[in-house]
Protein backbone atom coordinates (compact mmCIF):
# COMPACT_ATOMS: atom_id res chain seq x y z
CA UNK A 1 -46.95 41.34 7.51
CA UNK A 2 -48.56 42.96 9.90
CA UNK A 3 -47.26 44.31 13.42
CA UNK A 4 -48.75 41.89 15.47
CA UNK A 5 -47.50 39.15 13.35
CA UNK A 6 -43.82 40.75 13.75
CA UNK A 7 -44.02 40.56 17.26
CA UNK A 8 -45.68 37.00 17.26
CA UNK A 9 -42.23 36.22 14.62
CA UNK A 10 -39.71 37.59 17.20
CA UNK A 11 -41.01 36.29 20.00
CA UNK A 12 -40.59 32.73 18.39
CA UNK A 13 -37.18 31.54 18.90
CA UNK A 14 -37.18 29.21 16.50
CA UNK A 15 -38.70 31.17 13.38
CA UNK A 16 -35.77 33.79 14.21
CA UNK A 17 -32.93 31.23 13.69
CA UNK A 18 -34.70 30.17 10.56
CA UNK A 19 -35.38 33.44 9.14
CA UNK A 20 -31.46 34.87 10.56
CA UNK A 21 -30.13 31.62 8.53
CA UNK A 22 -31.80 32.68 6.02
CA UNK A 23 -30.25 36.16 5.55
CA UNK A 24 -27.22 34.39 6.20
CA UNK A 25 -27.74 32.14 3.30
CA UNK A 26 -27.02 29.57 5.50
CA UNK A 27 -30.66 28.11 5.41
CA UNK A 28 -33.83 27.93 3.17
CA UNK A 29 -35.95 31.23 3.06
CA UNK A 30 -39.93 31.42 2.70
CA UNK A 31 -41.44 34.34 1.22
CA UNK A 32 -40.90 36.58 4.38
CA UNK A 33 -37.35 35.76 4.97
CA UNK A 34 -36.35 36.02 1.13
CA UNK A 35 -38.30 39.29 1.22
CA UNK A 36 -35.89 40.47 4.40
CA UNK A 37 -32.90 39.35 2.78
CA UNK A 38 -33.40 41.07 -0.01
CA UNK A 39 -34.51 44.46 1.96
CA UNK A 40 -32.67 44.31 4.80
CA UNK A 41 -28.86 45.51 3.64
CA UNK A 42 -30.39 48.13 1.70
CA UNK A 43 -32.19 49.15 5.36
CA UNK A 44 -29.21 48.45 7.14
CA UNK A 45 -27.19 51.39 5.20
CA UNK A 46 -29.58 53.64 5.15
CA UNK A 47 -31.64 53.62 1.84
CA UNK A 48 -34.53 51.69 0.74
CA UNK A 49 -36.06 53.22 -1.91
CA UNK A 50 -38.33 50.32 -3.09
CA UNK A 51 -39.20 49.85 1.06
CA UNK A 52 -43.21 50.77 1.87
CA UNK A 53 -43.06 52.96 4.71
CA UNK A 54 -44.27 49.89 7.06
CA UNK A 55 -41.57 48.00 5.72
CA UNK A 56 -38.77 50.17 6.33
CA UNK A 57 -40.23 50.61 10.11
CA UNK A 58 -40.42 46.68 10.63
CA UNK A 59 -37.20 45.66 8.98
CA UNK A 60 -35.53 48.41 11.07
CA UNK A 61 -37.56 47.06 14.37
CA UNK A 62 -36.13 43.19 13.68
CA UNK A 63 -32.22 44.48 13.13
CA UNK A 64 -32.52 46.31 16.37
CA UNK A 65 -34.00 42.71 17.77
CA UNK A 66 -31.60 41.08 15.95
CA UNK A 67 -28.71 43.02 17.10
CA UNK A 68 -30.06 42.88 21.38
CA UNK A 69 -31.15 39.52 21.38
CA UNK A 70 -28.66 37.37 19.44
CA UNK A 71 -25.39 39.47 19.32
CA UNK A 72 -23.25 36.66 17.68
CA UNK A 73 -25.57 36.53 14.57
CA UNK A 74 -25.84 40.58 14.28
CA UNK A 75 -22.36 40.36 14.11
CA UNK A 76 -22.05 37.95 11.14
CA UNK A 77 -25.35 39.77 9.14
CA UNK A 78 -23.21 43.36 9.73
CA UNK A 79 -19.89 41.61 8.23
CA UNK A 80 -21.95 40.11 5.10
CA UNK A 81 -24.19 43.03 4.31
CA UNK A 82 -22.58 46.30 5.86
């Protein structure tokens, strides 16, 4: 994915709750979102070995949006992958 298509994804509202549901396991994933879920927890505690460089950066980028822009869900992602 590139950068401008991770913006384009986090500015879109809906496309977050679908791809945050997804990490959740609370919804179906598409490639992307099955790609985060798998990534992300390794991200989120510090090591991702298998993580490209780009990645690492991006996954790290939509926690942070994750975490500022819907709180409620950051909380429940942190409790199921921290």
């Amino acid at each position: 994915m590139s950068d401008m298509q991770l913006e384009r994804t986090l500015a879109d509202r809906v496309m977050m709750q679908r791809h945050i549901k997804c990490a959740l396991s609370e919804g179906p994933c598409d490639p992307t979102g099955m790609r985060l879920r798998t990534l992300a927890p390794l991200v989120l505690r510090g090591s991702c070995p298998q993580c490209s460089s780009q990645e690492t950066r991006q996954i790290r980028r939509t926690l942070a949006f994750v975490q500022r822009n819907y709180p409620w869900e950051w909380t429940k992602i942190v409790r199921q992958y921290g």
